[in-house]
C-alpha atoms as a PDB file:
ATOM      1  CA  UNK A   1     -78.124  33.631  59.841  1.00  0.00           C
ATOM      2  CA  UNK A   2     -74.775  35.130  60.055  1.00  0.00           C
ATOM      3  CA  UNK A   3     -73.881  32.378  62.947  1.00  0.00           C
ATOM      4  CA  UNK A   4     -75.270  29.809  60.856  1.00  0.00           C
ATOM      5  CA  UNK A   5     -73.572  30.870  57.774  1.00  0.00           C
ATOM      6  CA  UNK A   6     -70.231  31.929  59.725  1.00  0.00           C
ATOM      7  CA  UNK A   7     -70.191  27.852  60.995  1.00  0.00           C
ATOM      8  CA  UNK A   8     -71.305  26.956  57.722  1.00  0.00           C
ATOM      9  CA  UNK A   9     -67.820  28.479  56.736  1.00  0.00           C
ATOM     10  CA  UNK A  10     -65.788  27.670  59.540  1.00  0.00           C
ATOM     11  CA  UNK A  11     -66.723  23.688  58.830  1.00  0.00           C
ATOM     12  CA  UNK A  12     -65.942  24.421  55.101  1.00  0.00           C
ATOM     13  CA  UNK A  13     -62.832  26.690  55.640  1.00  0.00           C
ATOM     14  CA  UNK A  14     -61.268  23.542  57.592  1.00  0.00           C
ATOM     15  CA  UNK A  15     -62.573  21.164  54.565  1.00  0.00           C
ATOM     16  CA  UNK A  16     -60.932  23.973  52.340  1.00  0.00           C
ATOM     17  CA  UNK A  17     -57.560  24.069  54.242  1.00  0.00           C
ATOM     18  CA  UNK A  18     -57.307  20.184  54.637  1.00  0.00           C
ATOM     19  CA  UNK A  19     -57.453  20.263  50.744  1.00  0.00           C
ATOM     20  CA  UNK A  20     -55.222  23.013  50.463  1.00  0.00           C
ATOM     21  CA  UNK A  21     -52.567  21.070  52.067  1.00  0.00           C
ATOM     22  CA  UNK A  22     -53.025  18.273  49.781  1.00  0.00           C
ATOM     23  CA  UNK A  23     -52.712  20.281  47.044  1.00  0.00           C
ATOM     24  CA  UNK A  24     -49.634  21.768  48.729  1.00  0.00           C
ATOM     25  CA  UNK A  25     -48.511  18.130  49.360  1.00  0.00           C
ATOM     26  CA  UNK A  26     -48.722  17.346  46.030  1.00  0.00           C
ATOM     27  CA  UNK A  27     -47.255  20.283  44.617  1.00  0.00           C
ATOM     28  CA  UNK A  28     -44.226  19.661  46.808  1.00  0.00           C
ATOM     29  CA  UNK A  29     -44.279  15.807  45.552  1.00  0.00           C
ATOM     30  CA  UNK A  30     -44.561  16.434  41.913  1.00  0.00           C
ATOM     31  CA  UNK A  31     -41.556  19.621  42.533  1.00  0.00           C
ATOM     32  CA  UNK A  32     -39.698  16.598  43.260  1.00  0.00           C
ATOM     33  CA  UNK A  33     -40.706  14.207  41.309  1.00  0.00           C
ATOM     34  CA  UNK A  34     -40.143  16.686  38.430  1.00  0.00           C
ATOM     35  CA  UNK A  35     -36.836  17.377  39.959  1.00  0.00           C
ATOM     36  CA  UNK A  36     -35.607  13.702  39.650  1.00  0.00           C
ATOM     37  CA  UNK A  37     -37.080  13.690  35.808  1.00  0.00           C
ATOM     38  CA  UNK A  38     -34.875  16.357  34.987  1.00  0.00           C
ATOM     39  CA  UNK A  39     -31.959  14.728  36.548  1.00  0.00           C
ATOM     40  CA  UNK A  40     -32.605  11.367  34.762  1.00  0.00           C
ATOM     41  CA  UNK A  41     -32.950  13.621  31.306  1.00  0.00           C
ATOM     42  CA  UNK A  42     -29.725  15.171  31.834  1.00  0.00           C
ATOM     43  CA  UNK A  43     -28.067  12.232  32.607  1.00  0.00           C
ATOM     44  CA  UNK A  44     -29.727  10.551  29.051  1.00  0.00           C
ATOM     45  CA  UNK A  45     -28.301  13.285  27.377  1.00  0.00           C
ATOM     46  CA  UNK A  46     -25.017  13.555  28.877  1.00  0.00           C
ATOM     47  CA  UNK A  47     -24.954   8.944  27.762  1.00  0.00           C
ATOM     48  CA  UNK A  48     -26.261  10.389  24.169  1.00  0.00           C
ATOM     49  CA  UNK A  49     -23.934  12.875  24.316  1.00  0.00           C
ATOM     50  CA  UNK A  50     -21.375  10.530  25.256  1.00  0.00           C
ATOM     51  CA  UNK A  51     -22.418   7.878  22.585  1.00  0.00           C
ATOM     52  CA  UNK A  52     -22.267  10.375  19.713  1.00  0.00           C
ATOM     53  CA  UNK A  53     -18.723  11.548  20.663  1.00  0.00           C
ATOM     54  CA  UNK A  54     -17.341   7.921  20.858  1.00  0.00           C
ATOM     55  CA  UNK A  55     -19.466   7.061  17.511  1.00  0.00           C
ATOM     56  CA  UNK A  56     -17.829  10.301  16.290  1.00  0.00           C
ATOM     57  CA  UNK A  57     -14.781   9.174  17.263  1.00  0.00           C
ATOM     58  CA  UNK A  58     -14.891   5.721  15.992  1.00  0.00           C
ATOM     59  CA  UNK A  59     -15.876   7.115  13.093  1.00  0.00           C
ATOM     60  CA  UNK A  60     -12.957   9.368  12.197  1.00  0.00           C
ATOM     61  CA  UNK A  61     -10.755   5.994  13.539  1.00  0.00           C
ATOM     62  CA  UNK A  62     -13.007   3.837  10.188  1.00  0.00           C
ATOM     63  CA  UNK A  63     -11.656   7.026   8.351  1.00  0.00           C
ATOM     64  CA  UNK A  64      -8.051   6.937   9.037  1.00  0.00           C
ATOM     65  CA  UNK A  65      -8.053   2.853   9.518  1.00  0.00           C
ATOM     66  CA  UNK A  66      -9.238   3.094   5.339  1.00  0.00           C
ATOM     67  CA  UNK A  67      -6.833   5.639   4.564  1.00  0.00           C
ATOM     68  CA  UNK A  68      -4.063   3.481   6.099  1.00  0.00           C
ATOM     69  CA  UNK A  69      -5.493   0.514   4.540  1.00  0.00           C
ATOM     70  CA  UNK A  70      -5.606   2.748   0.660  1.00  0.00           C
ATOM     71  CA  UNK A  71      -1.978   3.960   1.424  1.00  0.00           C
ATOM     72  CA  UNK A  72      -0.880   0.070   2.021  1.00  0.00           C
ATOM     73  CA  UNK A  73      -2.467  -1.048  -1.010  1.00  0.00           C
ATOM     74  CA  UNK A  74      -1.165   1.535  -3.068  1.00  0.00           C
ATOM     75  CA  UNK A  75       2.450   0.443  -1.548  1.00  0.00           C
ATOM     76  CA  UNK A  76       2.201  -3.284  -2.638  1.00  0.00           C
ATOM     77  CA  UNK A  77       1.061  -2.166  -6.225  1.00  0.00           C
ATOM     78  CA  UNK A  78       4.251   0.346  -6.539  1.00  0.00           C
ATOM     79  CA  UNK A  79       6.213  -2.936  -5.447  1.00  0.00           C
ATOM     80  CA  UNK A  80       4.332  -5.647  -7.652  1.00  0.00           C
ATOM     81  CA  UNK A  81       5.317  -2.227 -10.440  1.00  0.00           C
ATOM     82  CA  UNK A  82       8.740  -3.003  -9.286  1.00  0.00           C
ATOM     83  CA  UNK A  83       9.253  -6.426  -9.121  1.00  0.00           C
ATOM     84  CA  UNK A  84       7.725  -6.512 -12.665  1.00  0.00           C
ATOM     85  CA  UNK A  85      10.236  -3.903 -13.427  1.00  0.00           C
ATOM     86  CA  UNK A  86      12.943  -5.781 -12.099  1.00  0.00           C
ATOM     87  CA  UNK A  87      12.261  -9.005 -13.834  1.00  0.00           C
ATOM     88  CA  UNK A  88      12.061  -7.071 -17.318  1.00  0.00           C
ATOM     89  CA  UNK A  89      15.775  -5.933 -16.364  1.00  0.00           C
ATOM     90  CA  UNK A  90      16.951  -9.582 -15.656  1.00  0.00           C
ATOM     91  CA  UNK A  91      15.747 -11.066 -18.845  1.00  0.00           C
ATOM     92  CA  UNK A  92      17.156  -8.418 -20.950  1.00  0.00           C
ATOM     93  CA  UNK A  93      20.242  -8.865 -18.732  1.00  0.00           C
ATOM     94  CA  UNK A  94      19.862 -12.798 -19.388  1.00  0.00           C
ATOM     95  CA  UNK A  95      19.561 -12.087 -23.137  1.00  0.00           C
ATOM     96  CA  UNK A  96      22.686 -10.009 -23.068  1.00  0.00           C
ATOM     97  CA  UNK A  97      24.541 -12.411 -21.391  1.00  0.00           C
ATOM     98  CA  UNK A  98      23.501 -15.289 -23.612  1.00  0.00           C
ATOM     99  CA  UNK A  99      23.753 -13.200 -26.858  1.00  0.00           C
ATOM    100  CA  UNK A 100      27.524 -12.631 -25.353  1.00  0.00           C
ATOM    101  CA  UNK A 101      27.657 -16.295 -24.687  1.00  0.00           C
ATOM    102  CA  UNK A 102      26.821 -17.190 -28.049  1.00  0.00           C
ATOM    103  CA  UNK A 103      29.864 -14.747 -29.439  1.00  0.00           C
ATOM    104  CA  UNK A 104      32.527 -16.306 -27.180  1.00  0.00           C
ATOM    105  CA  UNK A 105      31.100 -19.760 -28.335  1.00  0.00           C
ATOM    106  CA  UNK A 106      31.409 -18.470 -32.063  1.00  0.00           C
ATOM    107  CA  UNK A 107      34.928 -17.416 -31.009  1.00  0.00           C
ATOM    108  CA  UNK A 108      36.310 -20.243 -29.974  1.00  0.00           C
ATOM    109  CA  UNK A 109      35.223 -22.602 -33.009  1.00  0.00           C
ATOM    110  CA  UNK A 110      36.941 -19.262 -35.010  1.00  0.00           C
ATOM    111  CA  UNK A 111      40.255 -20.144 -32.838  1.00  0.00           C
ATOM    112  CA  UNK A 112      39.722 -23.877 -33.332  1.00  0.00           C
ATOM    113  CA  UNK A 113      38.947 -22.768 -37.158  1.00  0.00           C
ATOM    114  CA  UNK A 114      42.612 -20.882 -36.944  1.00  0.00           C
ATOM    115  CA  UNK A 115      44.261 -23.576 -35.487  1.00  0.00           C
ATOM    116  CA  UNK A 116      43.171 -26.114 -37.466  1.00  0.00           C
ATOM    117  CA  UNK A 117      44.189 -23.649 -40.380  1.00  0.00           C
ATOM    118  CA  UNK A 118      47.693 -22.983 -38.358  1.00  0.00           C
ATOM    119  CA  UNK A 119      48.378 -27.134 -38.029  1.00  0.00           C
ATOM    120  CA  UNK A 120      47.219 -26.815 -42.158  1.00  0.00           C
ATOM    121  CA  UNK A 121      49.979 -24.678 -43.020  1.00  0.00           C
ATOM    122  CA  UNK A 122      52.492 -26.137 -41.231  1.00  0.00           C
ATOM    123  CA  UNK A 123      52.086 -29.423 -42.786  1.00  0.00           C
ATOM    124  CA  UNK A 124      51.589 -28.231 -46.344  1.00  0.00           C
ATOM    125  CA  UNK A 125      53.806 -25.576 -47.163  1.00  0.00           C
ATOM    126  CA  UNK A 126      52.729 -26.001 -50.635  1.00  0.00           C
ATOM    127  CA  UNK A 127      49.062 -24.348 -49.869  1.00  0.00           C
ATOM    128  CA  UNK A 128      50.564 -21.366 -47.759  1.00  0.00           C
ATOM    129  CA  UNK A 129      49.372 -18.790 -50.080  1.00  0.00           C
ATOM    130  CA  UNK A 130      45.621 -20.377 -49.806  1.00  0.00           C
ATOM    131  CA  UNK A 131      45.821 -21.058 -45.929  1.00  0.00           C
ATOM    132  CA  UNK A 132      47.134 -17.476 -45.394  1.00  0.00           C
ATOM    133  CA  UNK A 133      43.767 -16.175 -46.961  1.00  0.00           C
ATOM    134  CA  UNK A 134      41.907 -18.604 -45.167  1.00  0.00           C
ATOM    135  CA  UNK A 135      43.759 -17.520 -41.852  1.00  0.00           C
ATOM    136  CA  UNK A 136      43.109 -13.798 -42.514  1.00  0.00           C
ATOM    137  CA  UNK A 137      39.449 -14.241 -43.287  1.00  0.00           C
ATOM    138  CA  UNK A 138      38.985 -16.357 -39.907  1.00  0.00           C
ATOM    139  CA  UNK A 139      40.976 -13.489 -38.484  1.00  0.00           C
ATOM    140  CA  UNK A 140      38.901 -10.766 -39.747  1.00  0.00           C
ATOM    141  CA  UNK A 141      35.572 -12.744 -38.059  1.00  0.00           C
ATOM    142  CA  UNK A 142      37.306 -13.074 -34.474  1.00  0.00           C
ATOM    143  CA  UNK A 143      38.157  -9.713 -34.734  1.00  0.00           C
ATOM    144  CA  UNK A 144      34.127  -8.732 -35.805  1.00  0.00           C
ATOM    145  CA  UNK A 145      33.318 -11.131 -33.146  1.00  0.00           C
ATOM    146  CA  UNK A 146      35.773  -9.496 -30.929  1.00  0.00           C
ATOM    147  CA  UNK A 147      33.953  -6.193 -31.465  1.00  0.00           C
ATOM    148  CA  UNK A 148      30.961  -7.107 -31.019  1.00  0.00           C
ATOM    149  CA  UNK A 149      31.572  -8.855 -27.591  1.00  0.00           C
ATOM    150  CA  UNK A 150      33.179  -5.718 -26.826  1.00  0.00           C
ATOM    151  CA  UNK A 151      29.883  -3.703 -27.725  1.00  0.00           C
ATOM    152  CA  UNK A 152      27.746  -6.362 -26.357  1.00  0.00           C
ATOM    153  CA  UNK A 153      30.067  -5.716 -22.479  1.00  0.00           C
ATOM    154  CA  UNK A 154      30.186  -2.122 -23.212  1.00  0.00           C
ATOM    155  CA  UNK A 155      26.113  -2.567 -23.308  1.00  0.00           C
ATOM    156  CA  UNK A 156      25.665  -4.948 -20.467  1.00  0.00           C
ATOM    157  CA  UNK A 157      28.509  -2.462 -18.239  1.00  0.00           C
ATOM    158  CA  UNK A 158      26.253   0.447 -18.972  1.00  0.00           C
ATOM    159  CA  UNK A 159      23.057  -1.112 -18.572  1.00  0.00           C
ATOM    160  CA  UNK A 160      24.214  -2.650 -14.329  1.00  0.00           C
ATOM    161  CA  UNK A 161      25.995   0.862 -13.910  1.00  0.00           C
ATOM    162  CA  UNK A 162      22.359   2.921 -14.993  1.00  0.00           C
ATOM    163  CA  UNK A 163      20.785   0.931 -12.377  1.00  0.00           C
END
């Protein structure tokens, strides 16, 4: 029986080693199967890995790209402030300048008011006395007029030379 069952294991030791060596072949087949797996997972994460740094990256660009953008906007406000600023200056300038305007006008009817008085007393020496009061009088307003151009240039000099 020992014959029998020593053939008996010789037949199935040969079945057992021609399954062994499958077994072996497919461990060695899935070792590198597995093997390429890994390497395609490490290459995924080293894409993701590149993907989040330029998303990262492109991120912090949106970032700075607003704050550039915020910084402009700011700028063009600070001008419009200006401009606005600016234009306030001119019109009181414009007002000065037509307020003087308006004294140099009321001047000169005062001289044509003089000269006409002047011509006057010429003629009639008889109403000196009363043209000479007139004349002083039409004097007196040049000279307030006279003052206040001066203020109003004094104003106007200091107002250019402040800015």
């Amino acid at each position: 029986m020992h014959r029998f069952e020593a053939a008996r294991a010789g037949e199935a030791g040969k079945g057992f080693a021609v399954v062994a060596e499958e077994v072996r072949s497919l461990s060695e087949q899935t070792k590198g199967t597995t093997e390429e797996i890994e390497k395609v997972i490490k290459k995924a994460q080293s894409k993701v890995e590149s993907i989040i740094s330029i998303v990262d990256n492109g991120e912090k660009k949106s970032l700075e790209g607003k704050s550039i953008i915020d910084n402009m906007y700011k700028k063009f406000d600070a001008m419009v402030d200006e401009f606005k600023s600016i234009e306030t200056e001119i019109k009181k300038e414009h007002q000065q300048v037509e307020e003087i305007f308006n004294l140099v006008k009321e001047a000169e009817e005062n001289v044509d008011g003089v000269m006409a008085i002047t011509e006057e007393f010429a003629a009639a020496s008889e109403e000196v006395l009363s043209l000479q009061r007139e004349q002083q009088d039409e004097i007196q307003k040049i000279k307030e007029v006279s003052e206040r151009i001066s203020q109003q240039s004094h104003t106007l000099f200091e107002t250019t030379k402040s800015e």
